[in-house]
C-alpha atoms as a PDB file:
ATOM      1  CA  UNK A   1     195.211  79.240  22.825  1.00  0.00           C
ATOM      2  CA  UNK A   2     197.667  77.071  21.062  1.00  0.00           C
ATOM      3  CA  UNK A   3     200.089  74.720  22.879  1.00  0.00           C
ATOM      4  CA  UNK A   4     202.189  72.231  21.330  1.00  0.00           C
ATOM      5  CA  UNK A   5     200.530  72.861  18.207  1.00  0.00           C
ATOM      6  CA  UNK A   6     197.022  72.147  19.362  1.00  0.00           C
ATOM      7  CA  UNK A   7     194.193  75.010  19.563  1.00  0.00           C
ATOM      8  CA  UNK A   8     192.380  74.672  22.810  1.00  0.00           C
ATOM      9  CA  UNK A   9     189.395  76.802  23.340  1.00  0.00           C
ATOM     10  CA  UNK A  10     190.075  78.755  26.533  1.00  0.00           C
ATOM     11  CA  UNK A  11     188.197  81.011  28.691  1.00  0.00           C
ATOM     12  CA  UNK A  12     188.717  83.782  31.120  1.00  0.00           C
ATOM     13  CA  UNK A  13     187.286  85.417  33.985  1.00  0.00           C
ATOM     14  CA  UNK A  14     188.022  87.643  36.542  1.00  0.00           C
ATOM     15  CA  UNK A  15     191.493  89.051  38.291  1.00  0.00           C
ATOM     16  CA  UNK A  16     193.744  87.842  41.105  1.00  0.00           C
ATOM     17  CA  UNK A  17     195.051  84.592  41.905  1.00  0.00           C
ATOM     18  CA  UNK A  18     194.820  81.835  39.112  1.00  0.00           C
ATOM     19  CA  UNK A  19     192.626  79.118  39.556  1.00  0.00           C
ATOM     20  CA  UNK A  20     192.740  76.420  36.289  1.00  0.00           C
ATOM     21  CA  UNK A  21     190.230  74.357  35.643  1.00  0.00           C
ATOM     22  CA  UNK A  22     189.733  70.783  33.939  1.00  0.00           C
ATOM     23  CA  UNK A  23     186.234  69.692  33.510  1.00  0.00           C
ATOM     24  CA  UNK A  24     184.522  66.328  33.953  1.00  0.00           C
ATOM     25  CA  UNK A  25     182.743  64.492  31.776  1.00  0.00           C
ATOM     26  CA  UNK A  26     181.579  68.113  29.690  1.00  0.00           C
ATOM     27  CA  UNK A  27     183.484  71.371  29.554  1.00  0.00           C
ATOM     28  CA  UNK A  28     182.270  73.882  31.704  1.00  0.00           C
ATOM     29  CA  UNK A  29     179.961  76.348  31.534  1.00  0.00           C
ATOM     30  CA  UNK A  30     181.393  79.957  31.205  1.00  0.00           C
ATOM     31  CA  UNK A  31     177.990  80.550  32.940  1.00  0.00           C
ATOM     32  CA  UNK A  32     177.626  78.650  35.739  1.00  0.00           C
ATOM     33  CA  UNK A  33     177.244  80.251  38.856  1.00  0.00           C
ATOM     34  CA  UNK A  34     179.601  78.802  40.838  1.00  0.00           C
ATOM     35  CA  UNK A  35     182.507  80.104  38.365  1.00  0.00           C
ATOM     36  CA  UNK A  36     180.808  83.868  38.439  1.00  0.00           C
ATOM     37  CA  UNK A  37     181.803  83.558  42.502  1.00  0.00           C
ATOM     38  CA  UNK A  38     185.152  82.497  42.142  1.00  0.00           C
ATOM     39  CA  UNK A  39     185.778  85.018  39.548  1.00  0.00           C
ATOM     40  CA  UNK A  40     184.885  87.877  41.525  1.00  0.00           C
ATOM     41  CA  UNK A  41     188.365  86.711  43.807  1.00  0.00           C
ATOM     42  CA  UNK A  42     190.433  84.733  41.365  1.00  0.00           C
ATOM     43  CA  UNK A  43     191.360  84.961  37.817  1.00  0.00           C
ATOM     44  CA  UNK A  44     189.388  81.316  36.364  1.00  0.00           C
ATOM     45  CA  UNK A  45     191.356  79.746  33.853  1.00  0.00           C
ATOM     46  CA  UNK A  46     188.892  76.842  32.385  1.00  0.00           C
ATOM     47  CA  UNK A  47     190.397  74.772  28.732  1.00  0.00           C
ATOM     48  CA  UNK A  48     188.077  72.499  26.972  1.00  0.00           C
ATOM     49  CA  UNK A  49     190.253  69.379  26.010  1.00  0.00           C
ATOM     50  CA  UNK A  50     190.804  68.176  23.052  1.00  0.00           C
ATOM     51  CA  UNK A  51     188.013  66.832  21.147  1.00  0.00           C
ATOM     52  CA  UNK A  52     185.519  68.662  23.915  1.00  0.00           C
ATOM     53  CA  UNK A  53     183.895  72.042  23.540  1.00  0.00           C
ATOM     54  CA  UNK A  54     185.824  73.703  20.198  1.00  0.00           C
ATOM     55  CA  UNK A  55     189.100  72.084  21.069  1.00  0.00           C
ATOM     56  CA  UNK A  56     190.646  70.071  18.124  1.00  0.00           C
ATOM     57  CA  UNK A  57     191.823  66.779  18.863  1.00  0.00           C
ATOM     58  CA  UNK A  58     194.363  66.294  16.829  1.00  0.00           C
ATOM     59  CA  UNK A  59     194.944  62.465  15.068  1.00  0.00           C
ATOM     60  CA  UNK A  60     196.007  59.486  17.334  1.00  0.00           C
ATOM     61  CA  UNK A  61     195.682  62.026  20.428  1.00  0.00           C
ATOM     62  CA  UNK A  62     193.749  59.580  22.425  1.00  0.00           C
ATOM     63  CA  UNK A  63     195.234  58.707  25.941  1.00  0.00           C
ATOM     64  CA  UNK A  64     195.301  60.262  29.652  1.00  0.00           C
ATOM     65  CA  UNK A  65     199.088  60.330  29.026  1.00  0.00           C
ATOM     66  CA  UNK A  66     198.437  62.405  26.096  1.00  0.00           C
ATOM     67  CA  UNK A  67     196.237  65.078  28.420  1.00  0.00           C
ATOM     68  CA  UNK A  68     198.002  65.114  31.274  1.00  0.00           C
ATOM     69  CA  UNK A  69     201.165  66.230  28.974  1.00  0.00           C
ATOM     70  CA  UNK A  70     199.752  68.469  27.041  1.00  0.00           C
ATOM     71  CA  UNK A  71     198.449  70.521  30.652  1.00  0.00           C
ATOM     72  CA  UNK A  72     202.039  70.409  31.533  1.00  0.00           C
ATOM     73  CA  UNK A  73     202.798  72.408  28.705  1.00  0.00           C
ATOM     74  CA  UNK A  74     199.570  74.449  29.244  1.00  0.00           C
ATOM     75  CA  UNK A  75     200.493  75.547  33.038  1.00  0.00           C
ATOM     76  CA  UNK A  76     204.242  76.557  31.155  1.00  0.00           C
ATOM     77  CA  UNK A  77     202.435  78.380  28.689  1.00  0.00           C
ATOM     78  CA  UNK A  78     200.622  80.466  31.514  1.00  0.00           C
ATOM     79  CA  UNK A  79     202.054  83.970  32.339  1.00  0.00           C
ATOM     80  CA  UNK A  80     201.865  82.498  36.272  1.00  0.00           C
ATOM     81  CA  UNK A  81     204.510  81.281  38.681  1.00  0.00           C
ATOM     82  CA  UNK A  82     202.263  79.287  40.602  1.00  0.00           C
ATOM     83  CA  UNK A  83     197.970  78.173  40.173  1.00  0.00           C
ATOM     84  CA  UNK A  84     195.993  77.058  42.041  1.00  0.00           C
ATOM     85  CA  UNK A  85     195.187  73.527  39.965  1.00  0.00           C
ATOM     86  CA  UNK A  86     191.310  72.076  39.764  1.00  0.00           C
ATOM     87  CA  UNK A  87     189.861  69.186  38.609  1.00  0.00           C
ATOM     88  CA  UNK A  88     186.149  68.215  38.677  1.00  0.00           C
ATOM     89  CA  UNK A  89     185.344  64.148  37.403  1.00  0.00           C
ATOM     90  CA  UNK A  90     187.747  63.080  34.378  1.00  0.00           C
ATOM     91  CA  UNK A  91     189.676  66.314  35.118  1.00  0.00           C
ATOM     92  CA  UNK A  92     190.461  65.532  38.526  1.00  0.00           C
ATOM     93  CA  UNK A  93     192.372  62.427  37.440  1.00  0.00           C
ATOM     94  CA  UNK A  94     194.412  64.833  35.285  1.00  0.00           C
ATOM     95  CA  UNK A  95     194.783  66.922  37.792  1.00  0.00           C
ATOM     96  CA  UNK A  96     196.122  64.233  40.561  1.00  0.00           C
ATOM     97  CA  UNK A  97     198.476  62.972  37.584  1.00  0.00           C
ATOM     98  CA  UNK A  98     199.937  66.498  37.129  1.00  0.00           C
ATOM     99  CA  UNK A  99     200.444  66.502  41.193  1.00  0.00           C
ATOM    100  CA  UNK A 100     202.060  63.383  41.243  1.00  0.00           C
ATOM    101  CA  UNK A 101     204.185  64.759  38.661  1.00  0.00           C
ATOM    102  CA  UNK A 102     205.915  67.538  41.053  1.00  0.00           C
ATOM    103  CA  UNK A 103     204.458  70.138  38.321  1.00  0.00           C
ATOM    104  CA  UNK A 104     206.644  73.330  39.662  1.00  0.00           C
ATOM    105  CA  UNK A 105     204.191  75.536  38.862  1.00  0.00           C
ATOM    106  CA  UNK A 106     200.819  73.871  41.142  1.00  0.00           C
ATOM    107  CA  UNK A 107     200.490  75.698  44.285  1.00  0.00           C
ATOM    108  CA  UNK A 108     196.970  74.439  45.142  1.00  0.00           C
ATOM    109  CA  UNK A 109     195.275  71.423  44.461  1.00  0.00           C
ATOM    110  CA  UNK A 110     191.237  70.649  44.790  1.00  0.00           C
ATOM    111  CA  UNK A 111     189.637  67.724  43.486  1.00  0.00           C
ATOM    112  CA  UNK A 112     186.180  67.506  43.111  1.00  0.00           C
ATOM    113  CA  UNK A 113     184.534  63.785  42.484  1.00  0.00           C
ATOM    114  CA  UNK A 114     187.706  62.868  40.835  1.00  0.00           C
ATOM    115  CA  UNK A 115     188.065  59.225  39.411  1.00  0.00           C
ATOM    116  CA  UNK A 116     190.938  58.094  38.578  1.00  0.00           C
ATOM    117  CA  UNK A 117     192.219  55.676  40.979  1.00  0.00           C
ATOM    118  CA  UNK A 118     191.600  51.925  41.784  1.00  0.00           C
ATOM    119  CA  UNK A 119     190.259  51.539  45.768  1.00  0.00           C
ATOM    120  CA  UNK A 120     188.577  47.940  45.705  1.00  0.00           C
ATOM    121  CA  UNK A 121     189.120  44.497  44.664  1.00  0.00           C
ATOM    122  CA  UNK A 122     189.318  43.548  40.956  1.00  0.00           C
ATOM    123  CA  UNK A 123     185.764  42.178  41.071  1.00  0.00           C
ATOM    124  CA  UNK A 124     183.960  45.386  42.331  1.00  0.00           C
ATOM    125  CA  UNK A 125     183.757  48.373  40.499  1.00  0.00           C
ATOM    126  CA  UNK A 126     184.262  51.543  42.012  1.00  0.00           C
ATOM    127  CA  UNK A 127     183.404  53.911  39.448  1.00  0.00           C
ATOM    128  CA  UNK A 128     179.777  53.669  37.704  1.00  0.00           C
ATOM    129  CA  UNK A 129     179.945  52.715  34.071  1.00  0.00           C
ATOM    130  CA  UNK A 130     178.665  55.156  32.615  1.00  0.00           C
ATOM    131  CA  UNK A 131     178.682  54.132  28.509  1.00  0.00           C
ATOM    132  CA  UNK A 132     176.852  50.933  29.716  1.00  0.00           C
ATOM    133  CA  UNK A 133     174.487  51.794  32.087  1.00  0.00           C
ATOM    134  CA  UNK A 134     171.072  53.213  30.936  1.00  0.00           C
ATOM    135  CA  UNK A 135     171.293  56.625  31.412  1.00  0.00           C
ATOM    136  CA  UNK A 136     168.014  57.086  33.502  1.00  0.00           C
ATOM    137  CA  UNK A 137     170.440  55.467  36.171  1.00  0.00           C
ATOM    138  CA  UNK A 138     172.959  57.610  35.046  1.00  0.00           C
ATOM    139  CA  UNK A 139     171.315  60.840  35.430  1.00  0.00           C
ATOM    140  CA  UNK A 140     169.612  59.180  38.786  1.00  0.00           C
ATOM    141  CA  UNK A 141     173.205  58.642  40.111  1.00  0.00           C
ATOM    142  CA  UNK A 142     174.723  61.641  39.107  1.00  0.00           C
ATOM    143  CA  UNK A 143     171.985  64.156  40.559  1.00  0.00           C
ATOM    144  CA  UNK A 144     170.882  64.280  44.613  1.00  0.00           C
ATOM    145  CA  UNK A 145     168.012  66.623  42.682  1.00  0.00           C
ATOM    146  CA  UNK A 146     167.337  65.196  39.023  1.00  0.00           C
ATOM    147  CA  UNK A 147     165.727  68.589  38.511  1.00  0.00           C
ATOM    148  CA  UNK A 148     169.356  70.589  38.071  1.00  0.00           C
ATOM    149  CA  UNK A 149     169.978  68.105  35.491  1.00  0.00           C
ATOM    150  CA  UNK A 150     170.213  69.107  31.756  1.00  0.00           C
ATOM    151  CA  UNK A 151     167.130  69.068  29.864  1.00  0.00           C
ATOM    152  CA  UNK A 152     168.148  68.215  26.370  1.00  0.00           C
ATOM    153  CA  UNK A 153     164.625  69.066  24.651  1.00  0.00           C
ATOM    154  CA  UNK A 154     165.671  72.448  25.855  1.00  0.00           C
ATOM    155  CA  UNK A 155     168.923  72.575  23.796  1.00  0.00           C
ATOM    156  CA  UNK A 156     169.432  73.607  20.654  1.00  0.00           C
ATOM    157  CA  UNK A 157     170.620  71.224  18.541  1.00  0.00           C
ATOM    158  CA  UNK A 158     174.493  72.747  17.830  1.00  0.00           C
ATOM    159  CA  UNK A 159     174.565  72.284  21.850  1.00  0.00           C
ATOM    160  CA  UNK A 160     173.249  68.532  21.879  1.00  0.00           C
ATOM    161  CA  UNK A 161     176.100  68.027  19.084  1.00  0.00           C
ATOM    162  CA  UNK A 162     178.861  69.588  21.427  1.00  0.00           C
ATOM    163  CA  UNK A 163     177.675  66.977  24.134  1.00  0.00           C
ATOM    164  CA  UNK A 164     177.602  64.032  21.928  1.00  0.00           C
ATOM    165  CA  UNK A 165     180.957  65.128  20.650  1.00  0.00           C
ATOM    166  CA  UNK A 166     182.078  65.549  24.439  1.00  0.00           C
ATOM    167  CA  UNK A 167     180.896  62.083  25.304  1.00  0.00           C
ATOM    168  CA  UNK A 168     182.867  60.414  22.389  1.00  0.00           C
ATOM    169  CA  UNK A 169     185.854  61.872  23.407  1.00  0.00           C
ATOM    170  CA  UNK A 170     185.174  61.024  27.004  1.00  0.00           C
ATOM    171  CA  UNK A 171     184.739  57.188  25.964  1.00  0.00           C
ATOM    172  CA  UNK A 172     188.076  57.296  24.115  1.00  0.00           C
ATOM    173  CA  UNK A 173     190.189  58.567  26.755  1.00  0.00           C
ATOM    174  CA  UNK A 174     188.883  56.605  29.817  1.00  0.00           C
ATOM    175  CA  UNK A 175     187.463  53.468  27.987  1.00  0.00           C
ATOM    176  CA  UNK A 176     190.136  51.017  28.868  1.00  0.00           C
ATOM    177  CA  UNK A 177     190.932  50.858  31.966  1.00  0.00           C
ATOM    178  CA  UNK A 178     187.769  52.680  32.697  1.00  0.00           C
ATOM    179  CA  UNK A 179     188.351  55.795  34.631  1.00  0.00           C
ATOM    180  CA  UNK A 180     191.540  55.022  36.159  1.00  0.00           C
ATOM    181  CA  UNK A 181     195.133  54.331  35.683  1.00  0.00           C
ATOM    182  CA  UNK A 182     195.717  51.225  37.888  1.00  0.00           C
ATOM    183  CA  UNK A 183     199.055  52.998  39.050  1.00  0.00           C
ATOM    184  CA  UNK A 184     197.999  56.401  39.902  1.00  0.00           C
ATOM    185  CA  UNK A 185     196.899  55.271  43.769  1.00  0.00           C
ATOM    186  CA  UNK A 186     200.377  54.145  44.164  1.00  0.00           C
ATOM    187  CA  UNK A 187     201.943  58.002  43.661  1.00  0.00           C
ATOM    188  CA  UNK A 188     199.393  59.635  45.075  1.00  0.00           C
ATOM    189  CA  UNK A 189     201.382  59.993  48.271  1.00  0.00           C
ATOM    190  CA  UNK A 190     204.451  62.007  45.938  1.00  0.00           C
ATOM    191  CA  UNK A 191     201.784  65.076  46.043  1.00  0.00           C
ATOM    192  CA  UNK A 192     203.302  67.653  47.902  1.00  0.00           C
ATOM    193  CA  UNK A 193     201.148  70.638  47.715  1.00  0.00           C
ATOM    194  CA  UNK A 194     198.125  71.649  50.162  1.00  0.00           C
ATOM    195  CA  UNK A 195     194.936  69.526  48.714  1.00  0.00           C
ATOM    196  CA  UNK A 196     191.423  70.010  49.510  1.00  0.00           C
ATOM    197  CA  UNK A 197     188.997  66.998  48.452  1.00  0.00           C
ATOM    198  CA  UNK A 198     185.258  68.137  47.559  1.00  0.00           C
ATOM    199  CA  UNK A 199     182.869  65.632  47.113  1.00  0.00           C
ATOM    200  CA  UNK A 200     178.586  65.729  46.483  1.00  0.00           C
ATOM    201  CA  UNK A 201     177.392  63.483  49.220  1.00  0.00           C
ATOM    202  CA  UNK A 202     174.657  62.014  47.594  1.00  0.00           C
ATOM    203  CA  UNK A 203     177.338  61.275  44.309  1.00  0.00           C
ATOM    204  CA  UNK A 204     176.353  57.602  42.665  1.00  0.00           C
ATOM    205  CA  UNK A 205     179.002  57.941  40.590  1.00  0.00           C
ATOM    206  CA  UNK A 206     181.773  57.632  42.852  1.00  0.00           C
ATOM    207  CA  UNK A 207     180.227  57.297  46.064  1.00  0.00           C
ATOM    208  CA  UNK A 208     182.070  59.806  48.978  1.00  0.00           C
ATOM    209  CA  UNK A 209     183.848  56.495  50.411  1.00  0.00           C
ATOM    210  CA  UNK A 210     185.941  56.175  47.559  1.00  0.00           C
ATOM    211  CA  UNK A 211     186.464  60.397  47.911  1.00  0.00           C
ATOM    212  CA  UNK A 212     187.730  59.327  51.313  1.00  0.00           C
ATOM    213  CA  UNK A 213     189.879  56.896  50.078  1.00  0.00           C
ATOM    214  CA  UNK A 214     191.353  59.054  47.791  1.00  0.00           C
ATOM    215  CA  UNK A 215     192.032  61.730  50.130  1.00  0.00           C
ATOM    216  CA  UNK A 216     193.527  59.237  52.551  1.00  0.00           C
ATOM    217  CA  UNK A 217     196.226  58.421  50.118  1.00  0.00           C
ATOM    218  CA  UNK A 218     197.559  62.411  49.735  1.00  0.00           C
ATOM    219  CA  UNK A 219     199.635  63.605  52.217  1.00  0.00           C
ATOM    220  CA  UNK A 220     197.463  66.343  54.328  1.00  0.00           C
ATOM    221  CA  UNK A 221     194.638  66.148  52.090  1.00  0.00           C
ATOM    222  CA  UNK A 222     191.402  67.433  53.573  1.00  0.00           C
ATOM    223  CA  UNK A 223     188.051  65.972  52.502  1.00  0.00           C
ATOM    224  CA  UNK A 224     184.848  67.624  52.881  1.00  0.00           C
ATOM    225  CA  UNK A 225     181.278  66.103  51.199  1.00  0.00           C
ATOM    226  CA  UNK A 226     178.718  68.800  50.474  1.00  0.00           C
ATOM    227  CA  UNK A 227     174.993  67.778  51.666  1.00  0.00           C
ATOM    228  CA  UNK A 228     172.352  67.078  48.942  1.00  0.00           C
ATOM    229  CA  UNK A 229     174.558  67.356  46.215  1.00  0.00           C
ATOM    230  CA  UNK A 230     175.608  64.576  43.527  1.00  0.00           C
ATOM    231  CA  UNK A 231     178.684  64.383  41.262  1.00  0.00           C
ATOM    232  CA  UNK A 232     178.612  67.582  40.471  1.00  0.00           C
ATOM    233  CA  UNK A 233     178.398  69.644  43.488  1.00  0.00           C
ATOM    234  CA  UNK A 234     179.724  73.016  42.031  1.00  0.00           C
ATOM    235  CA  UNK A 235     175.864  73.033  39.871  1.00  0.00           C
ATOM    236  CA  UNK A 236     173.815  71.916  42.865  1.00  0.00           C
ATOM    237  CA  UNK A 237     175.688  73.597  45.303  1.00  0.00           C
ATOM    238  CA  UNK A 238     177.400  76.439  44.410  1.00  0.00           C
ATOM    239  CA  UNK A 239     177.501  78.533  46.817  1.00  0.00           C
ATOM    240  CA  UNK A 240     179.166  75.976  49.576  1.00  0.00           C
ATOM    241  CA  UNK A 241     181.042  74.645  46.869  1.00  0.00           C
ATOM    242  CA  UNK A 242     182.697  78.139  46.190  1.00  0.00           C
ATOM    243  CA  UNK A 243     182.185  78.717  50.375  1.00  0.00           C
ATOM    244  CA  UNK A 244     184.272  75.455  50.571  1.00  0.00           C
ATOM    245  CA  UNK A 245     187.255  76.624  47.692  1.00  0.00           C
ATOM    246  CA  UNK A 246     187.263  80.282  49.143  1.00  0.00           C
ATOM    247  CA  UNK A 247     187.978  79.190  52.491  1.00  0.00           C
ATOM    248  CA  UNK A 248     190.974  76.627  51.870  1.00  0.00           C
ATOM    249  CA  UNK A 249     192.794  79.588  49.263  1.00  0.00           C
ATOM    250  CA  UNK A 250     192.042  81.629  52.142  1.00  0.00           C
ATOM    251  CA  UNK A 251     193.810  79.271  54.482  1.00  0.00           C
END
């Protein structure tokens, strides 16, 4: 799909109400299991960004402001009124950004581990660093079972190049200030639409406090953590996780 003159590899799935989807730290899985449940309700709209998956990133395209305005133009480019808006990780950070924004076009909005925002003093971290911590913690933070995790010696090698392209981009967009945009806690309380906070309670990553926290700051925001799952609930826990989604839409 091209917007503002930049191809974005899109995918599709299913019929009824729109549900679009920004991914974390990797673009999603056309295969996962919990987007095969949603799309059996909702129509799941899920872009790679820039420089992830096959989406170019085009020259000196290399900040959150540069995302976050290029998926305004995406949700105008969408043959929809109104979507539901979702953001899992990096992409909930987008996703609170286009909230805060008054985007006429969000109806819904669930976050799931988003970062993004700054909850503690200057001196703690909130968010784990992720390009400087070995990644045996990583992977140990990330997963309640380390078993769900990727197994790279099972990848082909075209798929381990998509990751390491992932992570570069990743690194370049939320290296400085890591993971957050020291403003973004301040308009959180402009979002005006119905939110619904998901978090993995066993997450390491951004521990379910700071998913409280972050809830706390949106006006009727609802927060829910999901038992033995990690930052990435929606793999470990799909069913709930889609349980969880159905049941606010439903709402």
């Amino acid at each position: 799909m091209m917007v503002h003159g930049i191809e974005l590899e899109v995918f599709r799935r299913g019929t009824g109400q729109p549900i679009v989807m920004l991914h974390g730290f990797q673009h999603i899985d056309p295969d996962a299991r919990f987007v095969e449940s949603l799309s059996k309700q909702y129509s799941v709209i899920a872009p790679s960004h820039p420089g992830f998956g096959q989406s170019a990133r085009p020259r000196d395209f290399e900040s959150v402001y540069d995302l976050v305005t290029l998926y305004a133009a995406f949700l105008d480019a969408l043959p929809y009124d109104k979507v539901t808006l979702m953001g899992f990780s990096f992409g909930g950070w987008l996703a609170a950004e286009l909230a805060v924004r008054s985007c006429h076009n969000i109806e819904r909005l669930v976050l799931v581990d988003s970062v993004g925002i700054k909850i503690s003093d200057r001196e703690t971290p909130d968010i784990t660093d992720v390009f400087n911590t070995h990644p045996d913690t990583v992977k140990r933070l990330t997963w309640h079972d380390e078993g769900k995790a990727p197994d790279f010696n099972e990848m082909s090698d075209e798929a381990l190049i998509m990751r390491h392209r992932n992570w570069e981009s990743l690194s370049l967009y939320a290296w400085h200030p890591y993971m957050h945009n020291p403003r973004l806690a301040y308009w959180l309380p402009r979002i005006g639409v119905p939110t619904q906070v998901i978090w993995g309670g066993s997450d390491g990553i951004v521990k379910p406090s700071y998913g409280q926290a972050f809830a706390g700051l949106i006006p009727g925001a609802r927060f829910v953590a999901i038992d033995q799952a990690g930052h990435q609930p929606e793999i470990e826990q799909p069913d709930l996780f889609v349980d969880h989604v159905t049941t606010f839409l439903n709402r």
